[in-house]
PDB file of N, CA and C in Angstrom:
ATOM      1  N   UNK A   1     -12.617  12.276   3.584  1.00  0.00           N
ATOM      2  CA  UNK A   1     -11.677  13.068   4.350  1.00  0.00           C
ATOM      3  C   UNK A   1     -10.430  13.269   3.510  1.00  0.00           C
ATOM      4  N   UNK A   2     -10.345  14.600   3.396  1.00  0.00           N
ATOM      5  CA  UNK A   2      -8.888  14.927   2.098  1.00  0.00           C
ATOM      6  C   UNK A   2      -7.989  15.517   3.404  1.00  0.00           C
ATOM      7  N   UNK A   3      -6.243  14.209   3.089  1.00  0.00           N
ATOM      8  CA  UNK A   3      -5.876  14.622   4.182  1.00  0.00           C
ATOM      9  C   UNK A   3      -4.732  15.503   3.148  1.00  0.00           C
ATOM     10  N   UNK A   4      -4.463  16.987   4.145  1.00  0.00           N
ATOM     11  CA  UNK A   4      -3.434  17.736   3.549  1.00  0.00           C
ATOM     12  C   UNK A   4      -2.490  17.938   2.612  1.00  0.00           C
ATOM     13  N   UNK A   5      -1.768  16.767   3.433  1.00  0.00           N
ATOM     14  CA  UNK A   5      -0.559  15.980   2.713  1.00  0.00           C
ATOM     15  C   UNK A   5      -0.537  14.868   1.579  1.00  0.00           C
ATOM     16  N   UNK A   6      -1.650  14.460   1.153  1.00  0.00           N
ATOM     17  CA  UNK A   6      -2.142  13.096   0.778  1.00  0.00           C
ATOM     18  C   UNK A   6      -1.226  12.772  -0.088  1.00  0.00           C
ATOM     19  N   UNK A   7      -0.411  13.238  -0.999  1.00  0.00           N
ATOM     20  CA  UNK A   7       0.427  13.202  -2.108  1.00  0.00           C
ATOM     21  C   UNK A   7       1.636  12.755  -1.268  1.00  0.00           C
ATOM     22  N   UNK A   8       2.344  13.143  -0.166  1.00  0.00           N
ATOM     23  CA  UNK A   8       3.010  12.765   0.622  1.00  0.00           C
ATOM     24  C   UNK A   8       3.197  11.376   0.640  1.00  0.00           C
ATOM     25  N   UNK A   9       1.704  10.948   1.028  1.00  0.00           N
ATOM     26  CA  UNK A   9       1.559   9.653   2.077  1.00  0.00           C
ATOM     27  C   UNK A   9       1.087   8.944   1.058  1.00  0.00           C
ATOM     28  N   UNK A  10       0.588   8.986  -0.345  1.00  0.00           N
ATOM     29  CA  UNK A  10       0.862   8.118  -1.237  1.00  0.00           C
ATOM     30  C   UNK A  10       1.729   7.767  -1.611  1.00  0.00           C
ATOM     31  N   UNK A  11       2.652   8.439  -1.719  1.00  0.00           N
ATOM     32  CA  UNK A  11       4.325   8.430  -2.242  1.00  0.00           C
ATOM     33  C   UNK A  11       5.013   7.338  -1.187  1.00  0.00           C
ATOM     34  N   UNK A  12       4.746   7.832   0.201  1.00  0.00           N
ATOM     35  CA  UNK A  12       5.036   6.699   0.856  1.00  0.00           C
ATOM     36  C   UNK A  12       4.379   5.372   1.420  1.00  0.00           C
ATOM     37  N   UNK A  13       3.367   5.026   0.546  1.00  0.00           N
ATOM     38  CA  UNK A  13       2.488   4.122   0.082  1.00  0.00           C
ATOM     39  C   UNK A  13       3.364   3.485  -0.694  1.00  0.00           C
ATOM     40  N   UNK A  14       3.539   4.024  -1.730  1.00  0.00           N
ATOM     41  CA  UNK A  14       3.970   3.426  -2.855  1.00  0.00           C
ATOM     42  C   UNK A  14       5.387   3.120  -2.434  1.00  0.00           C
ATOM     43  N   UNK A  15       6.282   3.508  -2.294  1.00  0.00           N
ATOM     44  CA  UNK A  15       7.554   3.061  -1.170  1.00  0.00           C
ATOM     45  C   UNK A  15       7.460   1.756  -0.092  1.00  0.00           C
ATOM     46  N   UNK A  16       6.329   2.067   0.447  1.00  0.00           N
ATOM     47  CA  UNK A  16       6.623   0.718   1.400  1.00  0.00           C
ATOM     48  C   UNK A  16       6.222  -0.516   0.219  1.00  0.00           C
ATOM     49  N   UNK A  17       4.685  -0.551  -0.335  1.00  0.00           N
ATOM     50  CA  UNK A  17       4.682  -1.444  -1.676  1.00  0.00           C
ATOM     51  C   UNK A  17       6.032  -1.975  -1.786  1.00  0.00           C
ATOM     52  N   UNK A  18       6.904  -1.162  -2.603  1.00  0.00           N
ATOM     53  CA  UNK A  18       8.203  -1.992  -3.582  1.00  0.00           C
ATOM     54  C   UNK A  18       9.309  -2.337  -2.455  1.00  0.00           C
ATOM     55  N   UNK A  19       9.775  -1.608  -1.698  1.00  0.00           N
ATOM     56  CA  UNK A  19      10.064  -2.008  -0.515  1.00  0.00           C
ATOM     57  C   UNK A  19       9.614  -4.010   0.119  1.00  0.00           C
ATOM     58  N   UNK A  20       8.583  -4.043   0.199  1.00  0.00           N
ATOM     59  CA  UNK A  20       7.590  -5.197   0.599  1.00  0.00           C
ATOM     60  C   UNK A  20       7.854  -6.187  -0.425  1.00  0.00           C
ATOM     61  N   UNK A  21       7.710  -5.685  -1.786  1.00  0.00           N
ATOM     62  CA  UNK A  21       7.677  -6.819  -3.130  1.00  0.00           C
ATOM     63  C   UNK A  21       9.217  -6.927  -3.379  1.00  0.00           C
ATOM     64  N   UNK A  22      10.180  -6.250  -2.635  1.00  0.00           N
ATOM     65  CA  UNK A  22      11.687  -6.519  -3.063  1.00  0.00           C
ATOM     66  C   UNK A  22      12.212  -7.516  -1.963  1.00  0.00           C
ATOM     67  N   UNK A  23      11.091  -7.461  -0.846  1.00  0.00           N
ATOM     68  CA  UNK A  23      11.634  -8.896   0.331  1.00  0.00           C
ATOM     69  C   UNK A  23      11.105 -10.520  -0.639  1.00  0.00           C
ATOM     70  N   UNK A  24      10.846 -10.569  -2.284  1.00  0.00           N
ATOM     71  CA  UNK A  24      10.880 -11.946  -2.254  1.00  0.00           C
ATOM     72  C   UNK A  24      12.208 -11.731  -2.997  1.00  0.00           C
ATOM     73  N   UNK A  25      12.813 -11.304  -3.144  1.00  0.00           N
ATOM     74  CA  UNK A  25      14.085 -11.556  -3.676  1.00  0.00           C
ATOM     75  C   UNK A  25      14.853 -12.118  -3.066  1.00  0.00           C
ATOM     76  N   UNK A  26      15.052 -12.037  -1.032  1.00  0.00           N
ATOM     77  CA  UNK A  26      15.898 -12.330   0.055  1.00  0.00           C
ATOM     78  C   UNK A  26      14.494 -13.868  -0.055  1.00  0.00           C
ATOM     79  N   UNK A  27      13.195 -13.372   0.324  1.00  0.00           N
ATOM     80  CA  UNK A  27      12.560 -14.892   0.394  1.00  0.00           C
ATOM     81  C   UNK A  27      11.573 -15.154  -0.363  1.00  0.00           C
ATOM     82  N   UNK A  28      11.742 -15.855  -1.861  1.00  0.00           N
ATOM     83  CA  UNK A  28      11.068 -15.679  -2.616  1.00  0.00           C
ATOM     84  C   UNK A  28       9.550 -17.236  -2.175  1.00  0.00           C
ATOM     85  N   UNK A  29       9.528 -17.742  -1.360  1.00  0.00           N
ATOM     86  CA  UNK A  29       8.949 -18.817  -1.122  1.00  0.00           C
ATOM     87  C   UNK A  29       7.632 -17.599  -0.391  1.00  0.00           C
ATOM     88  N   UNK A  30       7.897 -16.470   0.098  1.00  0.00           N
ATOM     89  CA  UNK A  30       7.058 -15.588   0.627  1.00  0.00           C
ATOM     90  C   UNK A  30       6.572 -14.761  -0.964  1.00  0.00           C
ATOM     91  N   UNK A  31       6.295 -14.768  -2.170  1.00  0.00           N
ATOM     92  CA  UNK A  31       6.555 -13.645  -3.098  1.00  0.00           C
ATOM     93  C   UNK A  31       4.869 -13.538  -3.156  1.00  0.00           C
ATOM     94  N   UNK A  32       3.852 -14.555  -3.152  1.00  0.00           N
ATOM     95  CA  UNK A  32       2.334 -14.552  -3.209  1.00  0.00           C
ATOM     96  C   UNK A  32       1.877 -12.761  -2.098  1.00  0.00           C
ATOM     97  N   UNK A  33       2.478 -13.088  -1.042  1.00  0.00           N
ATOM     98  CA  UNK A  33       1.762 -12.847   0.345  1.00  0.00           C
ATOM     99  C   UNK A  33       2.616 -11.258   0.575  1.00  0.00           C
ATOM    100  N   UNK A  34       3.828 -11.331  -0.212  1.00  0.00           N
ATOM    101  CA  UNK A  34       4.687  -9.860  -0.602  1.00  0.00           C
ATOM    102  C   UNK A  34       3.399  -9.091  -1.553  1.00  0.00           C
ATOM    103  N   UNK A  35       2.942  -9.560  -2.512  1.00  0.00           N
ATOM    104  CA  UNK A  35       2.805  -9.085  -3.619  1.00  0.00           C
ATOM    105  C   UNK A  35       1.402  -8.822  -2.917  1.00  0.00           C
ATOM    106  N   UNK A  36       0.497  -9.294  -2.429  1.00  0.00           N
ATOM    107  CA  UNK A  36      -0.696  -9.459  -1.893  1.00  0.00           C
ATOM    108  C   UNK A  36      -0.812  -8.008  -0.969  1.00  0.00           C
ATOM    109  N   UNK A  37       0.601  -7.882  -0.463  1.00  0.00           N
ATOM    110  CA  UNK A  37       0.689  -6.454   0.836  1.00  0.00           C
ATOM    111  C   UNK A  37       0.828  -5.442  -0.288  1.00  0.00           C
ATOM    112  N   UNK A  38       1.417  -5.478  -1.213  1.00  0.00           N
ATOM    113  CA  UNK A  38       2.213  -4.450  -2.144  1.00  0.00           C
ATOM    114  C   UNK A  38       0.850  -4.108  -2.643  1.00  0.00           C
ATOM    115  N   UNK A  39      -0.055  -4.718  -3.138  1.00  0.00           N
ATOM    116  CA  UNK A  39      -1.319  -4.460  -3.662  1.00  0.00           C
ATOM    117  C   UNK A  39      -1.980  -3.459  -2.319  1.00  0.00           C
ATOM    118  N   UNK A  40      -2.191  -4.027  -1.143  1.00  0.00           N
ATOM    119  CA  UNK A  40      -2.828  -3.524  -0.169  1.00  0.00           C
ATOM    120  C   UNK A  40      -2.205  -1.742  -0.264  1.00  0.00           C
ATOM    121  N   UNK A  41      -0.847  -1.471   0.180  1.00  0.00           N
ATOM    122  CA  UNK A  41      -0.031  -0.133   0.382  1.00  0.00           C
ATOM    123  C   UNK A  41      -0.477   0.375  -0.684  1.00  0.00           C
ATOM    124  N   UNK A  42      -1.060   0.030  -2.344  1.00  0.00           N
ATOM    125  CA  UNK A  42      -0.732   0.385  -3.323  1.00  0.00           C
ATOM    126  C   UNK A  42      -2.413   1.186  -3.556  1.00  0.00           C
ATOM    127  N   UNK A  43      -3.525   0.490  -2.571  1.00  0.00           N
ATOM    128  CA  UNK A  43      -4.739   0.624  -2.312  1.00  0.00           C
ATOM    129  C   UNK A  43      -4.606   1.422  -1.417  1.00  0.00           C
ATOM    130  N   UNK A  44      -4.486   1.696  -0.978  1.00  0.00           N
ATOM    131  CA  UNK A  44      -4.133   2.631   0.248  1.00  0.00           C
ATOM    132  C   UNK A  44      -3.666   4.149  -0.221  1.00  0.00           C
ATOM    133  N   UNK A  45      -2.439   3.943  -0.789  1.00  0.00           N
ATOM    134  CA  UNK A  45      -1.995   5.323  -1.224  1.00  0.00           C
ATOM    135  C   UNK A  45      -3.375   5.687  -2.554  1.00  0.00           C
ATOM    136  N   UNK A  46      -3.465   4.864  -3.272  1.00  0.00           N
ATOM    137  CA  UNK A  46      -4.866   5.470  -4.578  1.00  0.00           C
ATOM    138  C   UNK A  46      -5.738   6.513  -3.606  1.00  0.00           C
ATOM    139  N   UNK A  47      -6.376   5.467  -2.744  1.00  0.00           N
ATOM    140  CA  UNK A  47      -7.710   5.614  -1.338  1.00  0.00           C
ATOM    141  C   UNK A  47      -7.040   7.736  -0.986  1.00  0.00           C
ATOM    142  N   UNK A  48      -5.725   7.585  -0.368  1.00  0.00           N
ATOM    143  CA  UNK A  48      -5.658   8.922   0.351  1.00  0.00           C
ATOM    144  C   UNK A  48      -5.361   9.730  -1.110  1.00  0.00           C
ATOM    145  N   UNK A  49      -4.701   9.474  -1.941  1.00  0.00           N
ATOM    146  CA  UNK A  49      -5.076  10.558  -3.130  1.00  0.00           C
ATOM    147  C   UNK A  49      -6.138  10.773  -3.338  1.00  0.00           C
ATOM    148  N   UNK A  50      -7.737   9.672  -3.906  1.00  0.00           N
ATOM    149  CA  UNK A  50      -8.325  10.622  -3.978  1.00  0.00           C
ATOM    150  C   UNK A  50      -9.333  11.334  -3.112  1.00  0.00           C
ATOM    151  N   UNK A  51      -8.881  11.186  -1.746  1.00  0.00           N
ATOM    152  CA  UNK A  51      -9.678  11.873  -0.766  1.00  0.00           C
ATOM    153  C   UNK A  51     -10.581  11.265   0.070  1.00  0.00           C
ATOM    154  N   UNK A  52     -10.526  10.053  -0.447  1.00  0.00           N
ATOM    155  CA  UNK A  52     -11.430   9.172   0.250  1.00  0.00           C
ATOM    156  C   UNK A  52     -10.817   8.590   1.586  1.00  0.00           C
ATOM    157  N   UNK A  53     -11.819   7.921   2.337  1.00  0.00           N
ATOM    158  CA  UNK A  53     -12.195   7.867   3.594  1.00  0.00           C
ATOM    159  C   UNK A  53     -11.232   6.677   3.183  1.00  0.00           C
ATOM    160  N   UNK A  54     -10.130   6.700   5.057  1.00  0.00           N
ATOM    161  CA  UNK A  54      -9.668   5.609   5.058  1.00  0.00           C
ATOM    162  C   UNK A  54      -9.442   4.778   5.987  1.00  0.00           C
ATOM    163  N   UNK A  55     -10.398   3.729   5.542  1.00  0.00           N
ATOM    164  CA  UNK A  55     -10.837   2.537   6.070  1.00  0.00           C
ATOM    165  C   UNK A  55      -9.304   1.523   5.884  1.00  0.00           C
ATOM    166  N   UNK A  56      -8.445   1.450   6.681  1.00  0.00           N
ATOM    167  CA  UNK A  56      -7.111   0.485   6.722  1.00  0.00           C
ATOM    168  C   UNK A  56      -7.629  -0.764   6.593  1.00  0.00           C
ATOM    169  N   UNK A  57      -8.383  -1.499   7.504  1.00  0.00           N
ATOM    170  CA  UNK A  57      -9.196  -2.967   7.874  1.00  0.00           C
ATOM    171  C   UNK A  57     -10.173  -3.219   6.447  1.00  0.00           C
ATOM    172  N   UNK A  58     -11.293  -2.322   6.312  1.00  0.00           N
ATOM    173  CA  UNK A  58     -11.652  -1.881   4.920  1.00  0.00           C
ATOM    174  C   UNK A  58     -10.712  -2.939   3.553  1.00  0.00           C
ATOM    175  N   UNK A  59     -10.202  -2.107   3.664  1.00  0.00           N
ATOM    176  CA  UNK A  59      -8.472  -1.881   2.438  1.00  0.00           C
ATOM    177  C   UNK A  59      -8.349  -3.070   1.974  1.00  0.00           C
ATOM    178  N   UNK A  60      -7.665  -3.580   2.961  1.00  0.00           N
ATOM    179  CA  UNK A  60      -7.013  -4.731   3.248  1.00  0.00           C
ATOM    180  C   UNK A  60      -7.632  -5.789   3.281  1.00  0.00           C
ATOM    181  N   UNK A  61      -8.979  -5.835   3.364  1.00  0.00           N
ATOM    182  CA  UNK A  61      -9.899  -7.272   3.330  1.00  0.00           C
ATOM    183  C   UNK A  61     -10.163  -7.342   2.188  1.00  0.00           C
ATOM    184  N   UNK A  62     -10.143  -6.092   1.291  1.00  0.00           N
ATOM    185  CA  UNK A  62     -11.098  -6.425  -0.092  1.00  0.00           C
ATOM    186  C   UNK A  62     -10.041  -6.954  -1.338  1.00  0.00           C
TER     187      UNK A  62
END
């Protein structure tokens, strides 16, 4: 499924990512489980660029 906008919503993929990996700076005892989400958003935005089907639950388990 190629969604319209996909370039959009990678962009703001990639935004929430660094966003997410800049909260271990305030709590760096969290930086594993930051970096772990930042990967996930970062899978996510790749997934809707290239058109592929998106499985959120998918994503996020693998």
């Amino acid at each position: 499924m190629f969604i319209s906008n996909a370039q959009r919503w990678a962009t703001i993929c990639e935004r929430q990512a660094e966003i997410i990996e800049n909260l271990s700076k305030t709590f760096p005892e969290r930086r594993e489980n930051h970096s772990d989400l930042g990967i996930c958003w970062r899978r996510l935005g790749d997934q809707v660029s290239r058109g592929q089907s998106i499985n959120t639950l998918d994503s996020f388990n693998k």
